[in-house]
Protein backbone atom coordinates (compact mmCIF):
# COMPACT_ATOMS: atom_id res chain seq x y z
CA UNK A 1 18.87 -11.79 -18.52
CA UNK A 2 17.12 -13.56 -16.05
CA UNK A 3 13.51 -14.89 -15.26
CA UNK A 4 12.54 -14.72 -11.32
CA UNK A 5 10.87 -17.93 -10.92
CA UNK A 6 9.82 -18.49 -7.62
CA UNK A 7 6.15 -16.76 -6.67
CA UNK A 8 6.58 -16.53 -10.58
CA UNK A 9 7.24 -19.73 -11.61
CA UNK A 10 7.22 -21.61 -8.46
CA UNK A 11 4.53 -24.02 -9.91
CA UNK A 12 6.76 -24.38 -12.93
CA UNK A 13 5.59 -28.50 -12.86
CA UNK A 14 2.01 -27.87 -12.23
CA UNK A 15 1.83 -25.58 -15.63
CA UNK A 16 -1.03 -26.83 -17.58
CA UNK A 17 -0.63 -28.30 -21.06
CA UNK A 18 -3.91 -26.69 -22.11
CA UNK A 19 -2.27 -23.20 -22.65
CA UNK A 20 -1.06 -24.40 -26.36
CA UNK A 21 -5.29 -23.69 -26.54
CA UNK A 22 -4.21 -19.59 -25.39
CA UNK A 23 -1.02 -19.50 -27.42
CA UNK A 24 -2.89 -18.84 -31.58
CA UNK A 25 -0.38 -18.98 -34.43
CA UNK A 26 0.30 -15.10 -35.72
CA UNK A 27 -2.49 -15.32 -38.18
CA UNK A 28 -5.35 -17.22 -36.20
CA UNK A 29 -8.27 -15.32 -34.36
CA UNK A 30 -9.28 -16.83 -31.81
CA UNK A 31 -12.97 -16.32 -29.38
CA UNK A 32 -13.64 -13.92 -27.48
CA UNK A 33 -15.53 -14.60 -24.56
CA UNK A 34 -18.50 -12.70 -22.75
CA UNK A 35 -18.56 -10.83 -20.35
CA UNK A 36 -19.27 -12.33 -17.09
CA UNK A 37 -18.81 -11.66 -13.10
CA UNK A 38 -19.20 -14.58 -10.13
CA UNK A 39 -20.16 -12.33 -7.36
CA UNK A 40 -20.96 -13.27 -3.91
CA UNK A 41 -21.33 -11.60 -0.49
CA UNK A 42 -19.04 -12.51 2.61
CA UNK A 43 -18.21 -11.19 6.40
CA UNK A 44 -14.88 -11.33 8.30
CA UNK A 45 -12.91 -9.98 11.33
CA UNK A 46 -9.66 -8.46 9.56
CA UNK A 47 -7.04 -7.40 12.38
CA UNK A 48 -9.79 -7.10 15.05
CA UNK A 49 -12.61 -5.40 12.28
CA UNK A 50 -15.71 -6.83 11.06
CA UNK A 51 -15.88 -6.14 7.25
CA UNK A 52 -18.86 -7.50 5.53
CA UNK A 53 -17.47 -7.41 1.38
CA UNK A 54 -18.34 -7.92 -1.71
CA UNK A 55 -16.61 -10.65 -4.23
CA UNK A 56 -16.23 -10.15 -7.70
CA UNK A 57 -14.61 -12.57 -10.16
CA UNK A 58 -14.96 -11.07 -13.39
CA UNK A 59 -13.33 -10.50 -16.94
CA UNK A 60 -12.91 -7.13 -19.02
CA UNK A 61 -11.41 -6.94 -22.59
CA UNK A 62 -8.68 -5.57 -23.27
CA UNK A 63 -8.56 -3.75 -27.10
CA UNK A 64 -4.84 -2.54 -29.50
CA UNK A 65 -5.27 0.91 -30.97
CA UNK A 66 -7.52 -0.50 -33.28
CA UNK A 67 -9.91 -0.90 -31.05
CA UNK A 68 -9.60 -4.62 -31.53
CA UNK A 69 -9.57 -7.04 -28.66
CA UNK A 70 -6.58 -8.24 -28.04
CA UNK A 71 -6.90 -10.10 -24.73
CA UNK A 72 -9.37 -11.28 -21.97
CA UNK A 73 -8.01 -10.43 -18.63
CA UNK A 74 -9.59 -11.52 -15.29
CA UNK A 75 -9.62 -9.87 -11.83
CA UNK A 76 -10.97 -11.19 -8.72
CA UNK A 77 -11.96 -8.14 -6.64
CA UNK A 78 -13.17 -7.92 -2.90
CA UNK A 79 -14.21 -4.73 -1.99
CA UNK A 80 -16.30 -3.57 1.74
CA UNK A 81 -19.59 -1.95 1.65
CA UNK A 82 -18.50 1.49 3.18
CA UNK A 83 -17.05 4.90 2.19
CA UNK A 84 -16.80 5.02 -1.70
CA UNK A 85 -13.79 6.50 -1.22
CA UNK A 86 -12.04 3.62 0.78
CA UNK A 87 -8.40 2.78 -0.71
CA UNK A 88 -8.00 0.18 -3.24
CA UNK A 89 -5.16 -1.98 -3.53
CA UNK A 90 -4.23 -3.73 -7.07
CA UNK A 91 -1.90 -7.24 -6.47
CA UNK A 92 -0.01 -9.35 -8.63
CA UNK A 93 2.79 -11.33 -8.83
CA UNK A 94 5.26 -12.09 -10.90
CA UNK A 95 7.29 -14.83 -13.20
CA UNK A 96 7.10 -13.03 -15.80
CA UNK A 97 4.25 -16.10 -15.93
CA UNK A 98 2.50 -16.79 -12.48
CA UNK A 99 -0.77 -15.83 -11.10
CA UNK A 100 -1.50 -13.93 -8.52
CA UNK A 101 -2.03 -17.03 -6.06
CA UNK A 102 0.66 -16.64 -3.91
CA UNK A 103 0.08 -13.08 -2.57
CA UNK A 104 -4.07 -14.21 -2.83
CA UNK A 105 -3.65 -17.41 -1.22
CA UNK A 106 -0.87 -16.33 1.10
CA UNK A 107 -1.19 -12.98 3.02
CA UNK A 108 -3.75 -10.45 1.13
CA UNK A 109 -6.50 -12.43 0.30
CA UNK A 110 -9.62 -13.06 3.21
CA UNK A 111 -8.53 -17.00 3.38
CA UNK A 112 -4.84 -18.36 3.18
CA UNK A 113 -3.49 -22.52 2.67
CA UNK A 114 -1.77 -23.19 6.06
CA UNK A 115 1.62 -24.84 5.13
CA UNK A 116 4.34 -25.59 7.79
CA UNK A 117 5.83 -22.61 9.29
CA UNK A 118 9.05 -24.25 9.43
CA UNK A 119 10.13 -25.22 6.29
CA UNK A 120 8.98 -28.51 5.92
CA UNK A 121 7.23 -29.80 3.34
CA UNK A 122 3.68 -29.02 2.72
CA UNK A 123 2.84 -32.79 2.31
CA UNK A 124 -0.70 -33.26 0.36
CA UNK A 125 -4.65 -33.14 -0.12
CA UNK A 126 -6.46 -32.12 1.93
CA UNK A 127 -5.02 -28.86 2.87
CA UNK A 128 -6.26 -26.46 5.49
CA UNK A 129 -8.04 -22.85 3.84
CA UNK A 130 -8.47 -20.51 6.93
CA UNK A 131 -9.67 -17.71 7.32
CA UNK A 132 -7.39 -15.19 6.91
CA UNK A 133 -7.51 -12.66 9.93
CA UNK A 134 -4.05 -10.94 8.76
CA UNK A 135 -5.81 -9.88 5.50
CA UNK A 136 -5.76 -5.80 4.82
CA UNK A 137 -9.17 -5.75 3.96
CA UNK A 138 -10.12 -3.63 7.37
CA UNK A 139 -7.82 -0.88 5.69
CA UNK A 140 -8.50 -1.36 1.60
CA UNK A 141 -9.91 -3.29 -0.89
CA UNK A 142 -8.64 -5.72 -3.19
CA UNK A 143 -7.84 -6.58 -6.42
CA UNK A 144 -5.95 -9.44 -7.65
CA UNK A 145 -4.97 -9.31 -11.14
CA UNK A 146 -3.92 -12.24 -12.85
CA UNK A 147 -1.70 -11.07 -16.33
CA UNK A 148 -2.86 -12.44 -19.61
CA UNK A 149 -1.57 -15.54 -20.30
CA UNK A 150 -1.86 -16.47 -16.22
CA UNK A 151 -5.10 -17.68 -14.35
CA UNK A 152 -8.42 -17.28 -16.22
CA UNK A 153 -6.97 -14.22 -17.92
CA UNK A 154 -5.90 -15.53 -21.69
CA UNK A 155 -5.48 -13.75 -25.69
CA UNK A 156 -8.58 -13.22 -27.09
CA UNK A 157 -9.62 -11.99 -30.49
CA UNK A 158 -6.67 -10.46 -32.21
CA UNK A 159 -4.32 -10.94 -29.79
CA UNK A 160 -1.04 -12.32 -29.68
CA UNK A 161 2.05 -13.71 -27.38
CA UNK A 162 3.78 -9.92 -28.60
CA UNK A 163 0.53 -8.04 -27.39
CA UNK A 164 1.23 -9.48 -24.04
CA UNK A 165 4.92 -10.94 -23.19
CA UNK A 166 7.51 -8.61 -23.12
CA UNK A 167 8.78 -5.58 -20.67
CA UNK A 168 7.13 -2.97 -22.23
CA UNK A 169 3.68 -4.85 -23.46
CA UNK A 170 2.72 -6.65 -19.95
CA UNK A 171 3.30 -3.22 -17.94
CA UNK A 172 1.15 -0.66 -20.54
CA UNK A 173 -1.71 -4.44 -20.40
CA UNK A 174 -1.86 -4.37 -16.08
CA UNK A 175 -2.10 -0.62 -16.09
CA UNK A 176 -4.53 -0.98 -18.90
CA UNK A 177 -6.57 -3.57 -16.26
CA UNK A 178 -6.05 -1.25 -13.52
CA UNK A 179 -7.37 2.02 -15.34
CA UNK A 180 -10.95 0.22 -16.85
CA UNK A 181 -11.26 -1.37 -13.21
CA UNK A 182 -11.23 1.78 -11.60
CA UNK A 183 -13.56 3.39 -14.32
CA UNK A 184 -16.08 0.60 -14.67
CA UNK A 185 -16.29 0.22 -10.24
CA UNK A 186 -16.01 4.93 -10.31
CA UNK A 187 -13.14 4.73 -7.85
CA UNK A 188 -11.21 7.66 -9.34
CA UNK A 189 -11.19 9.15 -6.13
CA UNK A 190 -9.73 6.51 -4.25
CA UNK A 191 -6.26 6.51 -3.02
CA UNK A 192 -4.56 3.57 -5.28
CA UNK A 193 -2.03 0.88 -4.32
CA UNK A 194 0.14 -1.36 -6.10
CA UNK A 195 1.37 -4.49 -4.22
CA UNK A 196 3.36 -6.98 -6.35
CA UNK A 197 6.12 -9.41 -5.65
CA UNK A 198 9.17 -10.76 -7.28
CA UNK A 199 8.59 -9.58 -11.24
CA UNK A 200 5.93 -8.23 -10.00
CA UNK A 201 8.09 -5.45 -8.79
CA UNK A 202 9.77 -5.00 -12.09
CA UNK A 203 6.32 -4.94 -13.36
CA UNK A 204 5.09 -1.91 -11.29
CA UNK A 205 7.82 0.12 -11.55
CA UNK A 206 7.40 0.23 -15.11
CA UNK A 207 3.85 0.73 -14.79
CA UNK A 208 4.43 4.13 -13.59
CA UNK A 209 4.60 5.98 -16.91
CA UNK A 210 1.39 4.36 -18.37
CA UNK A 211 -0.43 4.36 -15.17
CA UNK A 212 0.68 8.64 -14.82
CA UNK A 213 0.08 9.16 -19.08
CA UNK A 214 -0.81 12.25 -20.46
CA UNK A 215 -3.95 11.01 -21.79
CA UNK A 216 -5.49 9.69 -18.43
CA UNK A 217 -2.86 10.74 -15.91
CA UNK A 218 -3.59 8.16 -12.71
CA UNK A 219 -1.25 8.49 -9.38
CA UNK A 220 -0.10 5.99 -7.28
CA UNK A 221 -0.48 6.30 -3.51
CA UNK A 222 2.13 4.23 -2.56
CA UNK A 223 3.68 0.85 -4.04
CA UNK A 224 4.19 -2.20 -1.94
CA UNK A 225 7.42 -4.34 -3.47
CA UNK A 226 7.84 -7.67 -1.35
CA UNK A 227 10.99 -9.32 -2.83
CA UNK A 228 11.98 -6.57 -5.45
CA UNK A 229 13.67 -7.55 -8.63
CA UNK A 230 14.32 -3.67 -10.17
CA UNK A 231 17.72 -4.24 -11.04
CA UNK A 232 18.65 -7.81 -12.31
CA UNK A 233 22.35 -7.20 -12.09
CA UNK A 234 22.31 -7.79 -7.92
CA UNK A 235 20.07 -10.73 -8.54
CA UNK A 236 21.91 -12.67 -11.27
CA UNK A 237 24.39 -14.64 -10.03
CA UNK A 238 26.77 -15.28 -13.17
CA UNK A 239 31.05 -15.87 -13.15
CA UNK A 240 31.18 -12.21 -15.07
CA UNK A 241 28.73 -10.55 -12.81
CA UNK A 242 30.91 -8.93 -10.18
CA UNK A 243 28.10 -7.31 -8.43
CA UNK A 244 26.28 -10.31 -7.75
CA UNK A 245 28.94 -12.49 -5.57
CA UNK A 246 28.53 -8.97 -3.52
CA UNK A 247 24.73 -8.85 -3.40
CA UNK A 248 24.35 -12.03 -2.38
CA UNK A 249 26.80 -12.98 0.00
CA UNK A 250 24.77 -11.87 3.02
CA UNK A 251 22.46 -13.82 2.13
CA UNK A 252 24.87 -16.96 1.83
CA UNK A 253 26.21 -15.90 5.45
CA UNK A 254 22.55 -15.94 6.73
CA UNK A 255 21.82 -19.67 5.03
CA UNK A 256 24.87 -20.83 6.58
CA UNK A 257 24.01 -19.46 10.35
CA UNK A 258 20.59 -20.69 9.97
CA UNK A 259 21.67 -24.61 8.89
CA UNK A 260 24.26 -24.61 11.65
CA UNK A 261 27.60 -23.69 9.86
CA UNK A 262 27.96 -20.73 11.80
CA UNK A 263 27.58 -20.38 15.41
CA UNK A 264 24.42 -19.21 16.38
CA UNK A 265 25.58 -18.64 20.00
CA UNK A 266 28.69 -16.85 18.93
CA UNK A 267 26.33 -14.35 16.42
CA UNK A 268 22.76 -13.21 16.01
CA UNK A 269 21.48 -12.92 12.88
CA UNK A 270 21.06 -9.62 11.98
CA UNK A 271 24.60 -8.73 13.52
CA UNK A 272 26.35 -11.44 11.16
CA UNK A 273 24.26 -10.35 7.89
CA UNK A 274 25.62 -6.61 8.91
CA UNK A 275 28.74 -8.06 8.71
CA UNK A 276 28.53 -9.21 5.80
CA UNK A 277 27.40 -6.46 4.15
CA UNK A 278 30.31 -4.28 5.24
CA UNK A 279 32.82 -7.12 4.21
CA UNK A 280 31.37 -7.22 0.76
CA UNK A 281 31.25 -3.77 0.25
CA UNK A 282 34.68 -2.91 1.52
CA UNK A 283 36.85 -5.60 0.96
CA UNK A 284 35.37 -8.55 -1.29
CA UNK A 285 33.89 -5.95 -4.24
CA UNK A 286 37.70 -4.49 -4.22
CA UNK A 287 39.44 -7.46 -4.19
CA UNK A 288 37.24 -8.93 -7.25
CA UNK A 289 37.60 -5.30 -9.07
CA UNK A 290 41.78 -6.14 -8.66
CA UNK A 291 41.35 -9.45 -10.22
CA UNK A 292 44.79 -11.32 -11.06
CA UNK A 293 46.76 -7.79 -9.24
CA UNK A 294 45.33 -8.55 -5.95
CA UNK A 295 48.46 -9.87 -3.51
CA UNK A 296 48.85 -13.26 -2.44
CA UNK A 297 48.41 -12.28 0.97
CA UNK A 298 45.02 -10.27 0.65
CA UNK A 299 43.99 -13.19 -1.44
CA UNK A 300 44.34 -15.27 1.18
CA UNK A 301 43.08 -13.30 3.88
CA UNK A 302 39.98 -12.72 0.67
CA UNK A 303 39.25 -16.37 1.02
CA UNK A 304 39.52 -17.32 4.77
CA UNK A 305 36.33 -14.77 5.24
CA UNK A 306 34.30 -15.66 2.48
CA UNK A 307 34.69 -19.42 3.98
CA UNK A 308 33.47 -18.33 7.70
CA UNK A 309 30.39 -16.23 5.75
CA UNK A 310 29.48 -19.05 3.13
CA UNK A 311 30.08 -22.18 5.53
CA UNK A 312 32.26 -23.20 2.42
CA UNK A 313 36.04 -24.82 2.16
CA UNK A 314 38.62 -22.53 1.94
CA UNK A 315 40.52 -24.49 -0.55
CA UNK A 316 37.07 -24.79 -2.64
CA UNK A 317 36.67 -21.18 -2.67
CA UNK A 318 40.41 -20.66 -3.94
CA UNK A 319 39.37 -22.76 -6.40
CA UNK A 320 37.52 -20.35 -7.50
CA UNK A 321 39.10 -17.50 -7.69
CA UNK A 322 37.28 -16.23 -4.61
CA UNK A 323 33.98 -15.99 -6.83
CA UNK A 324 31.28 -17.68 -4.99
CA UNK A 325 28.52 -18.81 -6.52
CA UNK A 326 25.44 -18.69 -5.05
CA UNK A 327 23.72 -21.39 -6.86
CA UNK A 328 27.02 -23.62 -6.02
CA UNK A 329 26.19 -22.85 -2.31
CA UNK A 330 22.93 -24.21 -2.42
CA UNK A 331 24.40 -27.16 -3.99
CA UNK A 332 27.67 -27.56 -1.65
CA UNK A 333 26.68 -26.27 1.76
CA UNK A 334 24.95 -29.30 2.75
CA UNK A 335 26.62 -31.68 0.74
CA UNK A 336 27.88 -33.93 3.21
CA UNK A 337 24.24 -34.89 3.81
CA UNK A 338 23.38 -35.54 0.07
CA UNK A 339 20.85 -32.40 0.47
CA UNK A 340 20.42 -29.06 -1.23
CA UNK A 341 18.87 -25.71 -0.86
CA UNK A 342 15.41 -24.47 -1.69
CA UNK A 343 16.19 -21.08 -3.92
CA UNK A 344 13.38 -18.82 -2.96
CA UNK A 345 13.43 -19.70 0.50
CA UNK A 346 16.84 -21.42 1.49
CA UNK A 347 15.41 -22.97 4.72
CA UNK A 348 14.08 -25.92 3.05
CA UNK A 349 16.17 -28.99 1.74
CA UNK A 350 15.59 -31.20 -0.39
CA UNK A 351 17.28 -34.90 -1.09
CA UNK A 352 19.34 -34.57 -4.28
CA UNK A 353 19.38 -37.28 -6.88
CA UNK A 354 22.87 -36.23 -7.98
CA UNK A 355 25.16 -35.70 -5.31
CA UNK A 356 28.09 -35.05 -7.54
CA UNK A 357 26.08 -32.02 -9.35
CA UNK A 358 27.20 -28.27 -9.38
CA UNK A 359 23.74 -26.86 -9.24
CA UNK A 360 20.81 -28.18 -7.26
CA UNK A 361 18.08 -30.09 -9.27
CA UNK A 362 14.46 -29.07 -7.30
CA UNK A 363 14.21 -25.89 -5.52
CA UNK A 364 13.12 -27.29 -2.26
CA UNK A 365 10.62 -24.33 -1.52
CA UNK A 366 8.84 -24.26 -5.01
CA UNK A 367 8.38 -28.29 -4.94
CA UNK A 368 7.21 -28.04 -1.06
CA UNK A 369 4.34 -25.57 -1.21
CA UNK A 370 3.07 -25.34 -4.87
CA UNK A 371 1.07 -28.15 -4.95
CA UNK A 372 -0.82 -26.75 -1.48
CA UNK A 373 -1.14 -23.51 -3.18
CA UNK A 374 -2.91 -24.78 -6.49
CA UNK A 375 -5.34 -27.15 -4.75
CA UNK A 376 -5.83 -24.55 -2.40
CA UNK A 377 -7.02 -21.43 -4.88
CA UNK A 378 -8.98 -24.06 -6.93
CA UNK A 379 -10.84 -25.08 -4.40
CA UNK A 380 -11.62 -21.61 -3.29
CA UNK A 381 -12.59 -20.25 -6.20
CA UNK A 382 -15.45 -23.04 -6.82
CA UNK A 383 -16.25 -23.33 -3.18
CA UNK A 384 -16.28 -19.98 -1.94
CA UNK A 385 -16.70 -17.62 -5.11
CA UNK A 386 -18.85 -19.72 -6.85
CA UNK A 387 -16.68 -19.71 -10.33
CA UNK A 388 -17.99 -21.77 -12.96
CA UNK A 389 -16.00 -21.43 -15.86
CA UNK A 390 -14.55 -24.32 -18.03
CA UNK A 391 -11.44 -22.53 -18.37
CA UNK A 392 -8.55 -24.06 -16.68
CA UNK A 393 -6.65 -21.80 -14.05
CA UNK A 394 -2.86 -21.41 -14.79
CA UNK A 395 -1.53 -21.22 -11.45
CA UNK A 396 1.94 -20.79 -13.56
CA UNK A 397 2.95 -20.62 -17.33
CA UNK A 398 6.03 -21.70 -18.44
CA UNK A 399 5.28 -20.96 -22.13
CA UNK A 400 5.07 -16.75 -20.65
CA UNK A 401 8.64 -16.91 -19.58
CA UNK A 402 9.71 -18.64 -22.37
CA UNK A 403 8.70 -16.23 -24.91
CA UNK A 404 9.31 -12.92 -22.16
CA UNK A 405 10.76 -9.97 -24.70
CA UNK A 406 12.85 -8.69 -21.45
CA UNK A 407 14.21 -5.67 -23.70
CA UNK A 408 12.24 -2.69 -24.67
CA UNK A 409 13.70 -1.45 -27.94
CA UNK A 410 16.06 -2.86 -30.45
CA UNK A 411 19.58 -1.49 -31.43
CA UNK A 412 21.41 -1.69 -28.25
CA UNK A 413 24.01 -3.51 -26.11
CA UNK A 414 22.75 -6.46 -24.25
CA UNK A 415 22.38 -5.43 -20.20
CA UNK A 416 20.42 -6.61 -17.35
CA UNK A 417 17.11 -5.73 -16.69
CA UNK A 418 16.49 -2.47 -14.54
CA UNK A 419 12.99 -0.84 -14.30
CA UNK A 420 14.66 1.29 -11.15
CA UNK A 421 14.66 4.59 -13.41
CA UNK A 422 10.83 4.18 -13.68
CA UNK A 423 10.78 4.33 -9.90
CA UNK A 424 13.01 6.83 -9.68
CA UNK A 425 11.16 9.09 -11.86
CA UNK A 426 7.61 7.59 -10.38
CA UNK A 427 8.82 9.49 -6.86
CA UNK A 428 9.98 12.41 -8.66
CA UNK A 429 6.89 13.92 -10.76
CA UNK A 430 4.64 12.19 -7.73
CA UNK A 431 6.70 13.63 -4.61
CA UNK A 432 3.32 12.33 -2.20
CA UNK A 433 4.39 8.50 -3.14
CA UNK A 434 5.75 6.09 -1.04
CA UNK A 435 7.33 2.76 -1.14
CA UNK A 436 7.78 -0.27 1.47
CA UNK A 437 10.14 -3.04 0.75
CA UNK A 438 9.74 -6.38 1.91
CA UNK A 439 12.51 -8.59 2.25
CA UNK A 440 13.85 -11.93 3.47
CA UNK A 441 16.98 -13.15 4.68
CA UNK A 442 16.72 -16.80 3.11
CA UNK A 443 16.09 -15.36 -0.42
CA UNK A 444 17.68 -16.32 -2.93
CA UNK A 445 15.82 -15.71 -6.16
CA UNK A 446 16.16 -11.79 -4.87
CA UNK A 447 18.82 -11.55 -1.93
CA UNK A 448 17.91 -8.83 0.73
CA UNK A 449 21.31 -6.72 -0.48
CA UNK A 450 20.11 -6.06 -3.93
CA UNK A 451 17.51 -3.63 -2.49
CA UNK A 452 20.18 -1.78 -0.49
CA UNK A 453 22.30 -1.74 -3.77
CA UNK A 454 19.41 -1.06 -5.85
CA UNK A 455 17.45 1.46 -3.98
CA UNK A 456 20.94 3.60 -3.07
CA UNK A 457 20.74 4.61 -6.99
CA UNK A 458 18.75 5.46 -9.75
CA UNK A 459 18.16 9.06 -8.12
CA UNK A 460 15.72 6.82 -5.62
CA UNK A 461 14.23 9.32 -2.77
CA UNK A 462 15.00 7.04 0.64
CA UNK A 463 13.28 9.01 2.64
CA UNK A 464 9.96 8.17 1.13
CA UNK A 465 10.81 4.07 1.23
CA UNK A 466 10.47 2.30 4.26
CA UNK A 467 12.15 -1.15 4.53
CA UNK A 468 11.61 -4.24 6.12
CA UNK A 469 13.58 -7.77 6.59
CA UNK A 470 12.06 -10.92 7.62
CA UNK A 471 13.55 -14.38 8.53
CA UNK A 472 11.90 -16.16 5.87
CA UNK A 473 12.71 -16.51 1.68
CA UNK A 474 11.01 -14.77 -0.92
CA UNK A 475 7.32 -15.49 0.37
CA UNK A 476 8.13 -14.28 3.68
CA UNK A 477 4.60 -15.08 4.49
CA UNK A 478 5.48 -18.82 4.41
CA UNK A 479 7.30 -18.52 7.85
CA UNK A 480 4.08 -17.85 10.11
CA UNK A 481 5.88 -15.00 13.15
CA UNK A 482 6.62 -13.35 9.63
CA UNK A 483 3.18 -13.53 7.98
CA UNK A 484 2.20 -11.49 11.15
CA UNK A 485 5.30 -9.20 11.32
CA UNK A 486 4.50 -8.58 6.95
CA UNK A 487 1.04 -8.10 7.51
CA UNK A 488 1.37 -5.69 10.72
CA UNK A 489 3.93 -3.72 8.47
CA UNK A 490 1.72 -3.16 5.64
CA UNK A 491 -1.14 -2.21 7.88
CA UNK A 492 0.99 -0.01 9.71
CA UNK A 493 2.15 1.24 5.76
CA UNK A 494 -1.46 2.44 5.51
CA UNK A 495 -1.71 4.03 8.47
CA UNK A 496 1.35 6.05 7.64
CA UNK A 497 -0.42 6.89 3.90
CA UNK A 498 -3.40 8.50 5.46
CA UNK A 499 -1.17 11.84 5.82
CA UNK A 500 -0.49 11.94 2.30
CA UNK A 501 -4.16 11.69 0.67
């Protein structure tokens, strides 16, 4: 089991002690606040349209089958003054245990936090909020969902960490959020988005079956998954995990081309990482599925590849049976320099403490960027949206993940997470949905080959997914030409949904 930190838990060290205040014991109520909306009234130029929009930061309760409230979730909404009928687009991220700040603060919302485009570090206060001309809001509105336990959103009332932190309880809460937003605003009518990232993605494909109930049957438009994490077994990397030294070496062979360990003059980028795909699939995943009855000779011939695609030794990677880690690579690629990788976007570096380490101890792109993030929203939200609560804003949780139920029923055989059947069967009884995937090269919290590995699956219609690399990590949006290639692809994603209304 795994838990995707990055635009989940990126912020792990700017987690507020506070929460132990949201987290009752079993048997204490606690308050349950009113009811209240911030609402203000902007204008903006969104890829060349003047919008003038509405912003809404409100809360709604959320209630068990008792009828008792459970939890106080918070949305911040921004929604144009035209056509009733305009789409609506619901965003989160993931964790499990982050806010929605990243995709808010990054490419969606109507300002972003300019951080360097090239992997450096962010540096600090005072940052730059811009206005965000990239922002969809010429082609939908928004809302930005924050999951209990994350942002304003918190247990209220009756509720409890098991009302809330697990699979099966966080997807039927969002779609909960999503349903009374869309009753309380009358937007039945609307077409409806999903855009989530990281866990986020695991998250809405397993919203599918509450969102499309009997009881109040709502369908999906079409889901936007930047940096999917459906199927944790390409996206774990673990010594008994075979599938994973496949899924993520081109990602390895793209870290090592970008830091200079493979010719960039010899190779372009996406010719190597196609390479690498067809060496993992047809010779590295059978030579780890032979094990100790694979020759000496193909063993040999095993390794000498690997160490051109990771940038690795040779003798290092005999060393290891030919099972490369991608954590280790992080760690070792660099080495020489005393420096290792950022995980969720391996184009930053950091200077390691302990050079004689295995594993890396910062993540170079969470420590660079989070603290530009958090200032950022905070700011915002008192500045611009006028928010006046005393409630403190948990950017990220750490106590979420630690307490994450990841499995939905008891009584079976531990296995990785996979919410890729709920996809599957999303397309299937919905045949007018479609999905874009967002991924990045430098990823690797979810390497770009899982989605190839996970989407050729599960029964998944590809003909009604449209995918997309970037040269960037997870937040693709971090690497500026990107932020503009992501946001001209989801606008573009629109465009293409207009058919299928």
């Amino acid at each position: 089991m795994k838990t995707l930190f990055l635009a989940g838990m990126l912020a792990a060290s700017l987690c507020s002690p506070v929460f132990a205040a949201n987290k009752p014991a079993e048997d204490t109520k606690t308050e349950v606040p009113e009811l209240t909306s911030f609402v203000t009234k902007h204008k903006g130029k969104f890829n060349g349209k003047t919008v003038s929009y509405t912003a809404t930061v409100s809360n709604m309760h959320l209630t068990n089958k008792e009828g008792d409230v459970t939890g106080d979730a918070v949305t911040t909404a921004y929604v144009a003054e035209s056509d009733e009928n305009r789409p609506v687009t619901f965003v989160f991220n993931g964790g499990p245990g982050s806010s929605s700040v990243w995709l808010h603060m990054g490419i969606f919302g109507p300002k972003y936090v300019e951080v360097p485009s090239d992997a450096q570090d962010a540096g600090n206060a005072p940052y730059k909020i811009l206005h965000n001309p990239l922002s969809p809001l010429d082609k939908t509105d928004l809302v930005f969902i924050d999951p209990i336990g994350t942002g304003f959103s918190q247990l209220a009332g009756e509720g409890t960490a098991k009302d809330f932190w697990s699979i099966a309880a966080d997807a039927e809460s969002v779609s909960a959020v999503v349903k009374q937003w869309i009753a309380k605003n009358n937007r039945w009518n609307s077409p409806k988005f999903i855009a989530g990232e990281s866990y986020g993605t695991t998250r809405a494909a397993a919203m599918l079956p509450y969102l499309n109930d009997r009881k109040s049957p709502l369908r999906i438009n079409g889901l936007i998954l930047i940096s999917q994490a459906l199927d944790y077994a390409g996206s774990t990397p673990e010594a008994d995990n075979m599938i994973s030294f496949v899924t993520y070496l081109p990602t390895m062979a793209a870290t090592a081309w970008y830091h200079g360990k493979i010719d960039k003059n010899s190779i372009s980028l996406d010719k190597l990482v196609k390479d690498a795909k067809a060496f993992a699939t047809d010779e590295y995943l059978p030579a780890l599925f032979k094990g100790s009855a694979l020759p000496a000779a193909e063993f040999d011939k095993i390794a000498a590849k690997l160490a051109y695609f990771t940038g690795l030794n040779e003798t290092l990677i005999k060393r290891g049976n030919l099972r490369v880690d991608a954590t280790r690579q992080r760690k070792l690629l660099l080495a020489d320099q005393g420096i290792a990788l950022g995980r969720s976007d391996s184009r930053y570096t950091i200077d390691e403490i302990d050079d004689l380490d295995i594993t890396p101890k910062y993540d170079a792109s969470s420590t660079g960027v989070s603290g530009a993030y958090n200032a950022a929203l905070r700011h915002y939200l008192m500045n611009d949206l006028k928010v006046t609560w005393d409630r403190d804003y948990l950017v990220s949780n750490r106590d979420v993940g630690r307490n994450w139920v990841y499995y939905r029923d008891s009584g079976r055989e531990p296995h990785t997470v996979n919410t890729s059947a709920d996809l599957a069967e999303g397309m299937r009884v919905n045949p007018s949905m479609k999905v874009m995937l967002a991924s990045g090269y430098y990823d690797y919290a979810t390497p770009l080959f899982d989605g190839d590995y996970t989407f050729g699956r599960y029964g998944i219609d590809n003909s009604r997914v449209i995918k997309h690399n970037y040269e960037a990590g997870h937040m693709m949006y971090l690497h500026k030409p990107d932020m503009e290639k992501l946001a001209k692809d989801i606008s573009a994603f629109y465009d293409d949904m207009k058919g299928n209304r």
